[in-house]
Each structure stands twice: as C-alpha cells, then as structure tokens.
C-alpha atoms as a PDB file:
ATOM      1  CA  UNK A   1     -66.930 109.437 -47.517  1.00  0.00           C
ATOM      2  CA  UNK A   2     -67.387 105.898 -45.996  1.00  0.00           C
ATOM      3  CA  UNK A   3     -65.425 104.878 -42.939  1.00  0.00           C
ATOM      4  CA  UNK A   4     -63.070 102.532 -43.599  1.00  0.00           C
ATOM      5  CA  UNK A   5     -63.860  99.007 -41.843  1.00  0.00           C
ATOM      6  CA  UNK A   6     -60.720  97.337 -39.910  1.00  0.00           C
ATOM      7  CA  UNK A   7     -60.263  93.510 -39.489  1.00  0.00           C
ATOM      8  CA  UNK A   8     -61.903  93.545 -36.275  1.00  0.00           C
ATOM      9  CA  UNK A   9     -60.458  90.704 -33.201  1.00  0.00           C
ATOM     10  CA  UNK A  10     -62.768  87.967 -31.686  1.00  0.00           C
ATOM     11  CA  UNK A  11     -64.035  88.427 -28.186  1.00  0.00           C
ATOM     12  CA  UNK A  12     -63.558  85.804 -25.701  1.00  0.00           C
ATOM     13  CA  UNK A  13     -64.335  85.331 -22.397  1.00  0.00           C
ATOM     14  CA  UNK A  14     -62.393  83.964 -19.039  1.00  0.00           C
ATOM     15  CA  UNK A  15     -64.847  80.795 -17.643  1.00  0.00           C
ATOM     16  CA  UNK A  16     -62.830  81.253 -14.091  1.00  0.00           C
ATOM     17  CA  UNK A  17     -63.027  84.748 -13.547  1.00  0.00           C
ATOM     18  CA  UNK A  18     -65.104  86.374 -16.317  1.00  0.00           C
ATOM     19  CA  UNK A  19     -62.542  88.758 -17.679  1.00  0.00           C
ATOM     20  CA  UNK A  20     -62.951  89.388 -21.678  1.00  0.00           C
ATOM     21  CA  UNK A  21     -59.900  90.089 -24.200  1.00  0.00           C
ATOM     22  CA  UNK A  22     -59.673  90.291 -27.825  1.00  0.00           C
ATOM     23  CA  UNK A  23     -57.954  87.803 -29.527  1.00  0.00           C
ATOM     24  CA  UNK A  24     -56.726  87.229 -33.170  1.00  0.00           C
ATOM     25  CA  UNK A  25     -57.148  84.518 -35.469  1.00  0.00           C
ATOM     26  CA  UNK A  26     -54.143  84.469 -35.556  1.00  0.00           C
ATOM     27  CA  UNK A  27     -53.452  83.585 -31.712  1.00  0.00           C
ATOM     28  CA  UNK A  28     -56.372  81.398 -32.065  1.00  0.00           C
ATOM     29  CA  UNK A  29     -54.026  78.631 -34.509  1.00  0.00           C
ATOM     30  CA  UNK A  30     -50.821  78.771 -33.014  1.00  0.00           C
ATOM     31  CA  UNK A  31     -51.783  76.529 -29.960  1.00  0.00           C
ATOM     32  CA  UNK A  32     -55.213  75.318 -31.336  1.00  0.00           C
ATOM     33  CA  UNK A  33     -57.141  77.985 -29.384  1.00  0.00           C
ATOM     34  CA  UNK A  34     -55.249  77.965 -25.778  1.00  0.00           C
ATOM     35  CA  UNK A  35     -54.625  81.076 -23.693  1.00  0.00           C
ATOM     36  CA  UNK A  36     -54.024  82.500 -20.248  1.00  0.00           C
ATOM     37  CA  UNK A  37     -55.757  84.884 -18.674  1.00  0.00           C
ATOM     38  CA  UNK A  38     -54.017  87.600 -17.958  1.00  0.00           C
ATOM     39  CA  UNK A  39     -55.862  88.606 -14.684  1.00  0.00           C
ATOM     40  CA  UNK A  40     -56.623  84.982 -12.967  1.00  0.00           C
ATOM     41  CA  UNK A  41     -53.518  83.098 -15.036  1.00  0.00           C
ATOM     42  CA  UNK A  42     -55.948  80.277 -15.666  1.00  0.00           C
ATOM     43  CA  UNK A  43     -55.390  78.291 -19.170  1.00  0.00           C
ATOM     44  CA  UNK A  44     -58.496  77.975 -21.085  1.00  0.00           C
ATOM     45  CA  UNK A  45     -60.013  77.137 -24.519  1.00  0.00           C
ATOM     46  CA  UNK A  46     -60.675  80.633 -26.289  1.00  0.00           C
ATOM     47  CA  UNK A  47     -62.536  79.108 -29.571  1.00  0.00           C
ATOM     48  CA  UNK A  48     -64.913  77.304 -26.578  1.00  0.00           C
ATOM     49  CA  UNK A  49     -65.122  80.436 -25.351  1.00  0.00           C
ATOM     50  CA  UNK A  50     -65.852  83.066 -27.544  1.00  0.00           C
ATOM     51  CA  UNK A  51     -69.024  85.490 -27.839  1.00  0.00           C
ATOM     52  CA  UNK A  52     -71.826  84.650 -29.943  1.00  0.00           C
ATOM     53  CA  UNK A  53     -72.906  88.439 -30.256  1.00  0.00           C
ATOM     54  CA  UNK A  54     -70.582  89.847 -33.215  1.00  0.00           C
ATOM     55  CA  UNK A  55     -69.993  93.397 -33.500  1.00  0.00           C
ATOM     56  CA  UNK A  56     -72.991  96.287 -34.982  1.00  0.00           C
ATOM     57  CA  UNK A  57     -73.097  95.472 -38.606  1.00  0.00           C
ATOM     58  CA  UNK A  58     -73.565  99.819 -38.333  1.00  0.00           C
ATOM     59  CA  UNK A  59     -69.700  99.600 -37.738  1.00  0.00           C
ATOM     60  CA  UNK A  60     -68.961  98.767 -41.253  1.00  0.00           C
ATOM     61  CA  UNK A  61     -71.549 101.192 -43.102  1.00  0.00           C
ATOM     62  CA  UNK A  62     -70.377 104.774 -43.631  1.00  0.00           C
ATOM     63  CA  UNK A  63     -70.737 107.067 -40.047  1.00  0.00           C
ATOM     64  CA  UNK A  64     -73.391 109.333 -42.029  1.00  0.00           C
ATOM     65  CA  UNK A  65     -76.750 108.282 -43.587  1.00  0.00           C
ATOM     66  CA  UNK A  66     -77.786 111.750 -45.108  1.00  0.00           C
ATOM     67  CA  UNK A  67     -75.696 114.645 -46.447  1.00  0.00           C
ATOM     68  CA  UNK A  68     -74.871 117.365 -44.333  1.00  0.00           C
ATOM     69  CA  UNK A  69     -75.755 120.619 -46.281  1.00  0.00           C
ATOM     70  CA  UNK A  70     -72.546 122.596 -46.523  1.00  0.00           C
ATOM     71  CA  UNK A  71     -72.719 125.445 -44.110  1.00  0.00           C
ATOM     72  CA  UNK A  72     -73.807 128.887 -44.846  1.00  0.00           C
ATOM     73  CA  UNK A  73     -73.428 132.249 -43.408  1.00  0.00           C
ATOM     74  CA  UNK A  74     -76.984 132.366 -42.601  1.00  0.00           C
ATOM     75  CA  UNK A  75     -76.159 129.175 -40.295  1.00  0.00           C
ATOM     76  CA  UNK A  76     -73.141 129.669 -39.318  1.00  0.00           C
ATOM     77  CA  UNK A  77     -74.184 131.209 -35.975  1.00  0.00           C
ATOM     78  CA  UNK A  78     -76.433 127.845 -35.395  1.00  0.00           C
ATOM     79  CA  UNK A  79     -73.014 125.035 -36.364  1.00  0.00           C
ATOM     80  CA  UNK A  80     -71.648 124.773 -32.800  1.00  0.00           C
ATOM     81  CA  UNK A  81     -75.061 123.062 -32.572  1.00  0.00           C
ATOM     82  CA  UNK A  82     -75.245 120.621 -34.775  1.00  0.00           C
ATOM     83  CA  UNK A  83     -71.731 119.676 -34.907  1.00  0.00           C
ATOM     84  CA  UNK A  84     -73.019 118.817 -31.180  1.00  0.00           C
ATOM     85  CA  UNK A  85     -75.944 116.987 -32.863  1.00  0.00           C
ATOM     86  CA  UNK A  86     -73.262 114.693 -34.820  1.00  0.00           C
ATOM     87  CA  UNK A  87     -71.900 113.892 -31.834  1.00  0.00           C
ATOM     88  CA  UNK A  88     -74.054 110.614 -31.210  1.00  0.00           C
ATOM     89  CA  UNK A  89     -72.316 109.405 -34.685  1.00  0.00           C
ATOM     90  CA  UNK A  90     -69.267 108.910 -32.915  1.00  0.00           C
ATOM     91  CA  UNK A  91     -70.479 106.277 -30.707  1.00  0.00           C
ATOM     92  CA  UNK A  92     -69.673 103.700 -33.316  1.00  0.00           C
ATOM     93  CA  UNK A  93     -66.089 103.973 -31.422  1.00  0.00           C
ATOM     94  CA  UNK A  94     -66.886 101.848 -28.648  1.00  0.00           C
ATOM     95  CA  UNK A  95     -64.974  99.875 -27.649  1.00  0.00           C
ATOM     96  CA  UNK A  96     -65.229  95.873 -28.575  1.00  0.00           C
ATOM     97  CA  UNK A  97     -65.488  94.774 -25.505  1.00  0.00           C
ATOM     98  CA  UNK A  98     -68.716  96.658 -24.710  1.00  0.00           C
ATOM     99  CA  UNK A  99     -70.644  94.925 -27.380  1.00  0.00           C
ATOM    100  CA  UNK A 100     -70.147  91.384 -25.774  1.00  0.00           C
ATOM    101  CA  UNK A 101     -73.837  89.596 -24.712  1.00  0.00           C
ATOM    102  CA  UNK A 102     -73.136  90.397 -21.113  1.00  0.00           C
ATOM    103  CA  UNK A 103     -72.343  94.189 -20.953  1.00  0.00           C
ATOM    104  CA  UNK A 104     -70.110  94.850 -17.756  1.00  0.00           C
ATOM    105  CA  UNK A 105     -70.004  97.443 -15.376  1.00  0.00           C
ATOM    106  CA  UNK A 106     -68.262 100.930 -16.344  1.00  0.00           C
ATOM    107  CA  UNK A 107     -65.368 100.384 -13.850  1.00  0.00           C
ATOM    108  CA  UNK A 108     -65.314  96.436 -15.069  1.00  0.00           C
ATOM    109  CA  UNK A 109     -65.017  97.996 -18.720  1.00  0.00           C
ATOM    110  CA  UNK A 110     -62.052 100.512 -17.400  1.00  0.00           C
ATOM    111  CA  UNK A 111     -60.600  97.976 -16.086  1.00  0.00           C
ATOM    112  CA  UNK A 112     -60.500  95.497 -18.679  1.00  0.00           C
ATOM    113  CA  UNK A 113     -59.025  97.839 -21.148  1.00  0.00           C
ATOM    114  CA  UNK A 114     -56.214  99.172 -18.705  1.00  0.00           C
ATOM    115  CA  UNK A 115     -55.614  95.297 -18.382  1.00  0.00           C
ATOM    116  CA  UNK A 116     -55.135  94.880 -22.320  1.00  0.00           C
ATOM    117  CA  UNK A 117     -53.188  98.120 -22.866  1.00  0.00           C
ATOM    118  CA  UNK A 118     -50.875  97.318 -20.010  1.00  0.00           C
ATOM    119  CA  UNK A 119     -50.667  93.495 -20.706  1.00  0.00           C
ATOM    120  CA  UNK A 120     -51.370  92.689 -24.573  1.00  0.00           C
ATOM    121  CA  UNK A 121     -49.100  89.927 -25.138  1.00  0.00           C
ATOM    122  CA  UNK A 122     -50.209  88.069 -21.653  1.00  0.00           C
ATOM    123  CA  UNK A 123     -53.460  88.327 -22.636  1.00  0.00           C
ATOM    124  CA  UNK A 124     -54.026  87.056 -26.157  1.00  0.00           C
ATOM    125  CA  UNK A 125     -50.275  85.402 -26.341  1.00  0.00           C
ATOM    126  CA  UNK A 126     -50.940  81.750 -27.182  1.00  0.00           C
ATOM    127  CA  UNK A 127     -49.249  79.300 -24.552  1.00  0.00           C
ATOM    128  CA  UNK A 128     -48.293  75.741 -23.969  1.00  0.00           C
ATOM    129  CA  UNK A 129     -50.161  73.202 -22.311  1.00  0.00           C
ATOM    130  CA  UNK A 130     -51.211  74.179 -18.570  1.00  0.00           C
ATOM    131  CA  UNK A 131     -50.429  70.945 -16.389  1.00  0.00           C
ATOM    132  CA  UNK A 132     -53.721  69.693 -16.738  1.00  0.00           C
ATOM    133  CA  UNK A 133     -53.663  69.618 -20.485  1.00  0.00           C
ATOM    134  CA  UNK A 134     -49.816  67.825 -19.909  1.00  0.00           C
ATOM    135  CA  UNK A 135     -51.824  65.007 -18.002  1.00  0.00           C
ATOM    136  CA  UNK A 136     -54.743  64.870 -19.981  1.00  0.00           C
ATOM    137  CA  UNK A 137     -52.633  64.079 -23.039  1.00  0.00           C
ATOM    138  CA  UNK A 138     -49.809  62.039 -21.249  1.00  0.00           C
ATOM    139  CA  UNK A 139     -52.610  59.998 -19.804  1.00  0.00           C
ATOM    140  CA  UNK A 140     -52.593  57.484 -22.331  1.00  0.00           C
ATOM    141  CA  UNK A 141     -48.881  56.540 -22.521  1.00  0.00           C
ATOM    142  CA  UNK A 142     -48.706  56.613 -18.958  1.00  0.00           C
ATOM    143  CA  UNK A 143     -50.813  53.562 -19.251  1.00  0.00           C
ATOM    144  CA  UNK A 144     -49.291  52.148 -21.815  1.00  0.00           C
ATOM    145  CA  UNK A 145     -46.571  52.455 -19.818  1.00  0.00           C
ATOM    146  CA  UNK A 146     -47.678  50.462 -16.916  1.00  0.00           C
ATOM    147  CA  UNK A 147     -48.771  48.003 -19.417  1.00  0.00           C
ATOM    148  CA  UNK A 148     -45.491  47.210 -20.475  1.00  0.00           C
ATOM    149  CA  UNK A 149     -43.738  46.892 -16.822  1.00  0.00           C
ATOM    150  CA  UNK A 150     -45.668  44.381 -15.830  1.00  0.00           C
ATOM    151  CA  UNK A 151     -43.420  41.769 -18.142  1.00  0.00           C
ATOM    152  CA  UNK A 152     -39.988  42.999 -16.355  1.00  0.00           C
ATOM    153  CA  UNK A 153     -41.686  42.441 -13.136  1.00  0.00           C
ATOM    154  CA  UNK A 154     -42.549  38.759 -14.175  1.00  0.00           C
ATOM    155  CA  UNK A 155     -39.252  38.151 -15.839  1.00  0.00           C
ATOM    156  CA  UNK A 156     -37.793  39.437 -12.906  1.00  0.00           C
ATOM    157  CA  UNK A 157     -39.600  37.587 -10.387  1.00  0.00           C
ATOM    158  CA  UNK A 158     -38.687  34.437 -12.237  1.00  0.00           C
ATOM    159  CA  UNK A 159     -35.043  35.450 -12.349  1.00  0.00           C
ATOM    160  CA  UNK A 160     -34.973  35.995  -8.561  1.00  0.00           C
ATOM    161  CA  UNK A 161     -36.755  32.489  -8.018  1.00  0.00           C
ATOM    162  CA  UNK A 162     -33.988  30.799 -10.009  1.00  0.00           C
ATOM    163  CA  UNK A 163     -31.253  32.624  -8.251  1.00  0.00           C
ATOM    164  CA  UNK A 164     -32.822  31.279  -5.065  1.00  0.00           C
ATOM    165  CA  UNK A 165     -33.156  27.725  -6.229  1.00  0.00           C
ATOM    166  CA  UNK A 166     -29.495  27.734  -7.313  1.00  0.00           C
ATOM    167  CA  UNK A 167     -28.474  29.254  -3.819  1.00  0.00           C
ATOM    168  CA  UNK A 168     -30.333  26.392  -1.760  1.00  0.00           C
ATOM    169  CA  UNK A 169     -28.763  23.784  -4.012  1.00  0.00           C
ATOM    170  CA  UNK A 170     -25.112  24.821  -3.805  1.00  0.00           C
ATOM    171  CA  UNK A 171     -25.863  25.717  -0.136  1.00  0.00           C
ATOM    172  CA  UNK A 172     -28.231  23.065   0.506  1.00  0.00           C
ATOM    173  CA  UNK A 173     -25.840  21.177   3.037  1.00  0.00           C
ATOM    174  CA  UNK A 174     -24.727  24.767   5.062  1.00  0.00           C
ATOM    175  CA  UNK A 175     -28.737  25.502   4.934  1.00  0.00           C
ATOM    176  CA  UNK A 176     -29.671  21.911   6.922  1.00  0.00           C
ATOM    177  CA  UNK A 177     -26.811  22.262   9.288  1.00  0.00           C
ATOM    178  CA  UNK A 178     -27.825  26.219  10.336  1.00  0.00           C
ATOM    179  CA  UNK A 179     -31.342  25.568   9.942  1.00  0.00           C
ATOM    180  CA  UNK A 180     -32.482  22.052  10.927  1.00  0.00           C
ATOM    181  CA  UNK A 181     -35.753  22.968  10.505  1.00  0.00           C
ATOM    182  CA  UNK A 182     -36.194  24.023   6.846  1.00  0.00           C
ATOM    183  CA  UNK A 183     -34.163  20.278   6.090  1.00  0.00           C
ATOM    184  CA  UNK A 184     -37.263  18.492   4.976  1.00  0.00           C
ATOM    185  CA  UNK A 185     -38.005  21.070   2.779  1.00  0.00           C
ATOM    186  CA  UNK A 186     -34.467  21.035   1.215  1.00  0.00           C
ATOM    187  CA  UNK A 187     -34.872  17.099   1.024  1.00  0.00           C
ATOM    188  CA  UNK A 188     -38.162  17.439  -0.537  1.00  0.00           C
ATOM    189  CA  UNK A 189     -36.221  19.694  -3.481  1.00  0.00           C
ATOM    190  CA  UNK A 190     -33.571  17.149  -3.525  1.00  0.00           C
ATOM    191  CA  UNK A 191     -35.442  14.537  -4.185  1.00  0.00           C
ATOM    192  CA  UNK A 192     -36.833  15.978  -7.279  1.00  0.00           C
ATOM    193  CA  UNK A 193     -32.859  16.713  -8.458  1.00  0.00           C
ATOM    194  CA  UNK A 194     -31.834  13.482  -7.106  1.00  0.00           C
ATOM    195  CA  UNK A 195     -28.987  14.920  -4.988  1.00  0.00           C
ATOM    196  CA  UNK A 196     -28.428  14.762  -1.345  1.00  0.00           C
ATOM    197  CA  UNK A 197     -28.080  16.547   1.439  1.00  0.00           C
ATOM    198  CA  UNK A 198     -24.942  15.260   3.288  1.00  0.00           C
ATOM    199  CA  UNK A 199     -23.380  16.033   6.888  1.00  0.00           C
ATOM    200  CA  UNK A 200     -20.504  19.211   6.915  1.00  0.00           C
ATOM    201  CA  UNK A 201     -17.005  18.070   6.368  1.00  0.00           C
ATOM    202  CA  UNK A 202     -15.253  20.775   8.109  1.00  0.00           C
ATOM    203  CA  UNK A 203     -12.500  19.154   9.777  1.00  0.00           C
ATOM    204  CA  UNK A 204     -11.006  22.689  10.724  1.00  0.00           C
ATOM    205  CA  UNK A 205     -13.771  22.437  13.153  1.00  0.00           C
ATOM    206  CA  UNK A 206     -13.030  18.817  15.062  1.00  0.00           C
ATOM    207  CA  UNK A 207      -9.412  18.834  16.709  1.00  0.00           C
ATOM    208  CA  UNK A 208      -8.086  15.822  19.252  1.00  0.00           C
ATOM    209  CA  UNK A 209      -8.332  17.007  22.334  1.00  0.00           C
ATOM    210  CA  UNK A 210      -5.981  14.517  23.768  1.00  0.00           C
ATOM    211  CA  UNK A 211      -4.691  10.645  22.493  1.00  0.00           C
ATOM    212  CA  UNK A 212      -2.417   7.690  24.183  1.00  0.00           C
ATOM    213  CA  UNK A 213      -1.291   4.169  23.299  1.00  0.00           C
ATOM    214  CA  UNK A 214      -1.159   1.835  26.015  1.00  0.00           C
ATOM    215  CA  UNK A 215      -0.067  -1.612  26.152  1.00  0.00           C
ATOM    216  CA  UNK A 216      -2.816  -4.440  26.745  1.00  0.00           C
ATOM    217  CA  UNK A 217      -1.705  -6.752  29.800  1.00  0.00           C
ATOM    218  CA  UNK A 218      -3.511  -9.661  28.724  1.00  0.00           C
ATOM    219  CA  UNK A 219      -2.043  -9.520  25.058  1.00  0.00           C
ATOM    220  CA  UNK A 220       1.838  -9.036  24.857  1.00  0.00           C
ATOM    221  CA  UNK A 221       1.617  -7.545  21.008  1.00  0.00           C
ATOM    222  CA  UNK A 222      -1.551  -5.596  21.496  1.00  0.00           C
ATOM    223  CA  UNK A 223      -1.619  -2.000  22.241  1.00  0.00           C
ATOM    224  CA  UNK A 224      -5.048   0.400  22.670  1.00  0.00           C
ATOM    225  CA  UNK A 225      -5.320   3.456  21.198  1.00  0.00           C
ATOM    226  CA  UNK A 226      -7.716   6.355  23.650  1.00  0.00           C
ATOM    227  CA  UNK A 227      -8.554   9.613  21.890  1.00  0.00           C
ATOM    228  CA  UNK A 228     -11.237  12.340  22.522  1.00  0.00           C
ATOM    229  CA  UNK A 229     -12.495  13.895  19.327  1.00  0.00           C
ATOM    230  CA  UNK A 230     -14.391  17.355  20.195  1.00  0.00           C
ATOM    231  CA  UNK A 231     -16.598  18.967  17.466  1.00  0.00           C
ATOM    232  CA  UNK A 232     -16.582  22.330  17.891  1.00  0.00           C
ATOM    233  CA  UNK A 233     -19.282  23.834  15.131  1.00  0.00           C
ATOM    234  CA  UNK A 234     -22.959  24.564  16.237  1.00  0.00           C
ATOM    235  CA  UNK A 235     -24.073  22.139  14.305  1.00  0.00           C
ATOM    236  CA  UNK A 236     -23.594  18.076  13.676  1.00  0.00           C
ATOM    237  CA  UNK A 237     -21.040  16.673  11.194  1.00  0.00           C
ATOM    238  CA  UNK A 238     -20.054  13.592   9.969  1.00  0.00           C
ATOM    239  CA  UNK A 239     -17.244  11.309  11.735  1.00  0.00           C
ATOM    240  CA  UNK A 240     -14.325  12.197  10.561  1.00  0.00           C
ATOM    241  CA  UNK A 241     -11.407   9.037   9.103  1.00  0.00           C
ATOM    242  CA  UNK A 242      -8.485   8.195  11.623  1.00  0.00           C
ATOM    243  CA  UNK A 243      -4.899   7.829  10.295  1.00  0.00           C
ATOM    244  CA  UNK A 244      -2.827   6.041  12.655  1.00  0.00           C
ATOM    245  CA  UNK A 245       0.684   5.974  11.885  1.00  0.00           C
ATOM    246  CA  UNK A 246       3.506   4.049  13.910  1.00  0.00           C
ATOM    247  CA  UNK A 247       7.304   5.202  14.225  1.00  0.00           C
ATOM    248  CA  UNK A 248      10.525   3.477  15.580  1.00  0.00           C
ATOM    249  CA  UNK A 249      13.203   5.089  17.445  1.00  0.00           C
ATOM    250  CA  UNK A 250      14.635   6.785  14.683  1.00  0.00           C
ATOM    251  CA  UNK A 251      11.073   8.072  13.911  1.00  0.00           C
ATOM    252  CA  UNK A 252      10.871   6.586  10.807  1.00  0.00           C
ATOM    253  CA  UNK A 253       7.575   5.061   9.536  1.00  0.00           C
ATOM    254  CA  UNK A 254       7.036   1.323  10.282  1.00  0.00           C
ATOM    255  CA  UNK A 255       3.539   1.052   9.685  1.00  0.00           C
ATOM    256  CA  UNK A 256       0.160   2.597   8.861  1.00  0.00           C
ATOM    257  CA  UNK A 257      -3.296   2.102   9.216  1.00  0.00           C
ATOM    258  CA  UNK A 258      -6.928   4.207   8.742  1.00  0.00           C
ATOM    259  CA  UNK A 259      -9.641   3.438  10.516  1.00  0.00           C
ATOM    260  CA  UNK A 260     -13.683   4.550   9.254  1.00  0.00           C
ATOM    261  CA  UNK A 261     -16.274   5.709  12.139  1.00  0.00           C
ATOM    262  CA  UNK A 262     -17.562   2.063  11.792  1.00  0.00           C
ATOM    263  CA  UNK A 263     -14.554   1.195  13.221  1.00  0.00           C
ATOM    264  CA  UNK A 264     -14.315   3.080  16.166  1.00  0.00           C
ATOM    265  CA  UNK A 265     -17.708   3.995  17.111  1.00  0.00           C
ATOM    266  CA  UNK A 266     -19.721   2.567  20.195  1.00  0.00           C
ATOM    267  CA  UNK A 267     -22.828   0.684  19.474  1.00  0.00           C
ATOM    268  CA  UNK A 268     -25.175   3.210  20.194  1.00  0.00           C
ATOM    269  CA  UNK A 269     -23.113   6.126  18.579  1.00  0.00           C
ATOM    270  CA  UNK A 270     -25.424   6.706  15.386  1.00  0.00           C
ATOM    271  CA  UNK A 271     -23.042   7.281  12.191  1.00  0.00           C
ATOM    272  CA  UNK A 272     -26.105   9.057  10.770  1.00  0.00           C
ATOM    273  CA  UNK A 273     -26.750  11.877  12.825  1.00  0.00           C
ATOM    274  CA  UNK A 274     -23.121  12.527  13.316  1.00  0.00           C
ATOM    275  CA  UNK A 275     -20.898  14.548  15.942  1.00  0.00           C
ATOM    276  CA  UNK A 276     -23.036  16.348  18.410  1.00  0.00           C
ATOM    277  CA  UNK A 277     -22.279  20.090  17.832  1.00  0.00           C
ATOM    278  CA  UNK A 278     -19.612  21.669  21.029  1.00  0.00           C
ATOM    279  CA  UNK A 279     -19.146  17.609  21.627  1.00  0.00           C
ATOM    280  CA  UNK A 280     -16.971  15.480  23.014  1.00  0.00           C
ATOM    281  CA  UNK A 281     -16.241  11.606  21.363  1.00  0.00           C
ATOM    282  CA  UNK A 282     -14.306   9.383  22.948  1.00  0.00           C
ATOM    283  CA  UNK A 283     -12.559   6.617  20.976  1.00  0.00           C
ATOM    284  CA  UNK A 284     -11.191   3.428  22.204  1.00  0.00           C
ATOM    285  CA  UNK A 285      -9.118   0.767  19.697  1.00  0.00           C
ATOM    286  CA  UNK A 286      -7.357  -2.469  20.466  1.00  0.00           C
ATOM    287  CA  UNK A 287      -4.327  -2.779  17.519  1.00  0.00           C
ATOM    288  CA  UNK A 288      -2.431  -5.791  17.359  1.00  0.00           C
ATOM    289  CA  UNK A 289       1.382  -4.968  16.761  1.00  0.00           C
ATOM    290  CA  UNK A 290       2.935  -8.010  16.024  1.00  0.00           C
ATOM    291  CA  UNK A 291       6.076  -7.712  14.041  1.00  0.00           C
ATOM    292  CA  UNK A 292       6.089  -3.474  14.234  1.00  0.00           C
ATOM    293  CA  UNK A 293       7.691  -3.069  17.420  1.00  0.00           C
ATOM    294  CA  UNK A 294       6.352   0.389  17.355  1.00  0.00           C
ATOM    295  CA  UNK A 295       7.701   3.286  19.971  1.00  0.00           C
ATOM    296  CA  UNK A 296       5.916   6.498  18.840  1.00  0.00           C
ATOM    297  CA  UNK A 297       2.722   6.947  16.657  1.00  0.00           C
ATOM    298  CA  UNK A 298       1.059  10.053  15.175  1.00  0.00           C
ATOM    299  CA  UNK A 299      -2.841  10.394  15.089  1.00  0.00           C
ATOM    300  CA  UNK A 300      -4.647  12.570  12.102  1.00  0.00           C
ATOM    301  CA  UNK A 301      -8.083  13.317  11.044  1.00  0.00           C
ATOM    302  CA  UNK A 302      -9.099  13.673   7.877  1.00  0.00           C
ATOM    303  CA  UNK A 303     -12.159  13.576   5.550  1.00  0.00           C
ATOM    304  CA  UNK A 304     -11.757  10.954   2.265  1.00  0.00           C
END
C-alpha cells in the first residue's frame, strides 16, 4: 500500500546566523511571519526567508514502484538480502531540513535537529515586535509628535513674554531705581503705554537725622527751621513733603503748615533727579510767626 503523505512544515532560514527550522503556516499568520531564532535570538521575517527548494515530490508517491514477489521457500535462504536491498527505500525519511538548497554539514544537521527537539516552541513560536520593528513602526507618530509640540512651545513662549511685559510694568519704577541702566529701555516701553516711570516713594527709607527752630535776630516774629534729611536706599528718590506743626505750652496745636521740595530746596538741588542714595539734605526755612506765639513744633515727612 501507498505511504500516507503528512502536511509537511515550511523551511526557513536564519539571515544572521544561518540556522534552519521548520515552521507552520500556522506560526507564519499569527505575527505576519516574525520569529526568533532560537540559536542567535535574532527577530527575523520567516515568509522573506523561506527555501525555494520544496521537498522530493518521491515523498508523496507510494515507497515501492514494483511488487515484491511474495517469498518462497526456494528464496527464503536469499531474503536477509534483499530486505537489505529495500533498504535504500527508506531514505525517503530524511529529515526536512536536509532537503534545503544549501545542504549543511552532518554535525550542522545533528545539531539543528537537537536544537528543534530540545527547543520547539523557541524556535517556530511567533513573537512580538523586536525593538527595531517597535521603532520602525513608532517612527511615524514620533514625528507627528514633534509636529504637534512645536505650537505649545510658541504659545508658551508668548505666554512667558507677556508675563515679562506685565512684570516690567508693575515693577517698572523698582527696575529704574536698581538698574539705572536698563531705564531708557523701560522709558522707551512706557512711552508706547503712555505711563511713567516715577522716583521711589519709600519714606521708610528717609528719616531726620536731626531738626531745630531758632529765632531770627533781625526779625522779632520770624523763626528758621534747620533739618538734615538722610536717604538711606541705594538708589535716588523723590523729595519727600514737610509737615511742620507748632504747639503752645500746653502742647496743643496752634498752627500748621506743609511745605513741597520747591520750597525748601537750594537752587542747584535738582527736584528731578531726587535724593542722592546714603545722602545727606540739609534744609533751611525762614517762618514768620506772627500771632502763633509758638513754643514747641513737631517735624514729619510724608509722601502726598
């Protein structure tokens, strides 16, 4: 009788180390054709791969192509040999792998089917995508990707700009004081807000250093007022207002008066450019009394 034909595997072949498996159909559509090797672990394309040499059609006709006459007793003393002359039929067992285009060595051959008895699900087990394949096919978003930061990093280059304008106009006077040398360019800004950039007002900073009234010998009801005013920032401000308020005995109030920097500044002091920084002013006012009889006074600062 015929041999029976089996469904017979594809042969493929390693392209990094030349080892060849079998491999199913099967395995072939689970992950489109992608395996590992189960000697060098590299991923490859088995449908790329495979043999173009297909197994002996001889495999699928029946083993014997004449009838062997039915022994007799006149042969039966000449069977051992030609059941050693069938022999030679049996080679249609070889294995797969031997039939490939490029036959290997014996010991190649051994190996490669101690390789697939000891590791037949490594071999032809279908596997995910190797690293490579991972960025070969995340390649494209990854791009996309960039092509969609580049909006945020406009939008938030513009935000930060904004922040910064807002800063140097709410700061704008702090920013000329610290740094005189960036004021143009804050002047320059303000000029296109129409604001200004006025002197600091911090009066915590100025303090009177010392103050007298003394009576003017030439004028019976005129007194003169000497103060020192001392700025003590690192940086200019503007003149601060004088209050000067006059007290009787009883040290009630009998009279007040204020007094801008116009009013007590030399000529050459320059309203403008305002206290020195870690400066010392010196004020000097002639008051005329009449009527007040004044005998104590108090002297503040202030900013309107």
């Amino acid at each position: 009788m015929p041999v029976r034909s089996e469904t017979m595997s594809a042969i493929t072949q390693c392209p990094e180390c030349g080892t060849c498996f079998k491999v199913s159909q099967e395995q072939l559509e689970v992950r489109h054709g992608l395996v590992r090797c189960g000697r060098c672990q590299a991923v490859f394309n088995a449908t790329a791969h495979l043999h173009d040499d297909q197994p002996s059609p001889q495999l699928d006709l029946p083993i014997m192509h004449e009838e062997v006459p039915t022994p007799s007793a006149s042969t039966s003393d000449s069977a051992p040999e030609k059941h050693e002359e069938q022999v030679p039929v049996g080679e249609a067992t070889i294995p797969f792998a031997a039939l490939t285009a490029e036959p290997q060595p014996p010991a190649e051959m051994a190996a490669i089917e101690q390789e697939e008895a000891a590791k037949p699900a490594t071999l032809a087990q279908p596997i995910t995508l190797a690293e490579g394949a991972l960025e070969h096919h995340l390649a494209v978003p990854k791009k996309k990707k960039r092509k969609r930061r580049w909006p945020w990093f406009v939008g938030c280059l513009l935000l930060l700009i904004l922040m910064l304008t807002q800063a140097a106009y709410f700061f704008r006077i702090e920013l000329a004081a610290r740094l005189p040398g960036f004021k143009p360019a804050l002047m320059s800004y303000c000029a296109l807000l129409k604001c200004s950039i006025p002197l600091p007002h911090k009066i915590d900073l100025i303090s009177i250093e010392s103050s007298e009234l003394e009576a003017d010998p030439a004028h019976a009801n005129v007194i003169t007022l000497n103060a020192i005013l001392r700025n003590h920032a690192p940086y200019a401000q503007a003149y601060p207002d004088l209050e000067l308020t006059f007290t009787d005995t009883q040290d009630n109030l009998v009279g007040r008066r204020t007094f801008k920097p116009g009013n007590y500044l030399k000529p050459y002091d320059n309203e403008n450019q305002g206290m020195p920084p870690n400066r010392e002013v010196s004020v000097k006012l002639h008051l005329d009394t009449t009527d007040l009889k004044p005998t104590g006074y108090r002297l503040f600062l202030y900013y309107p």
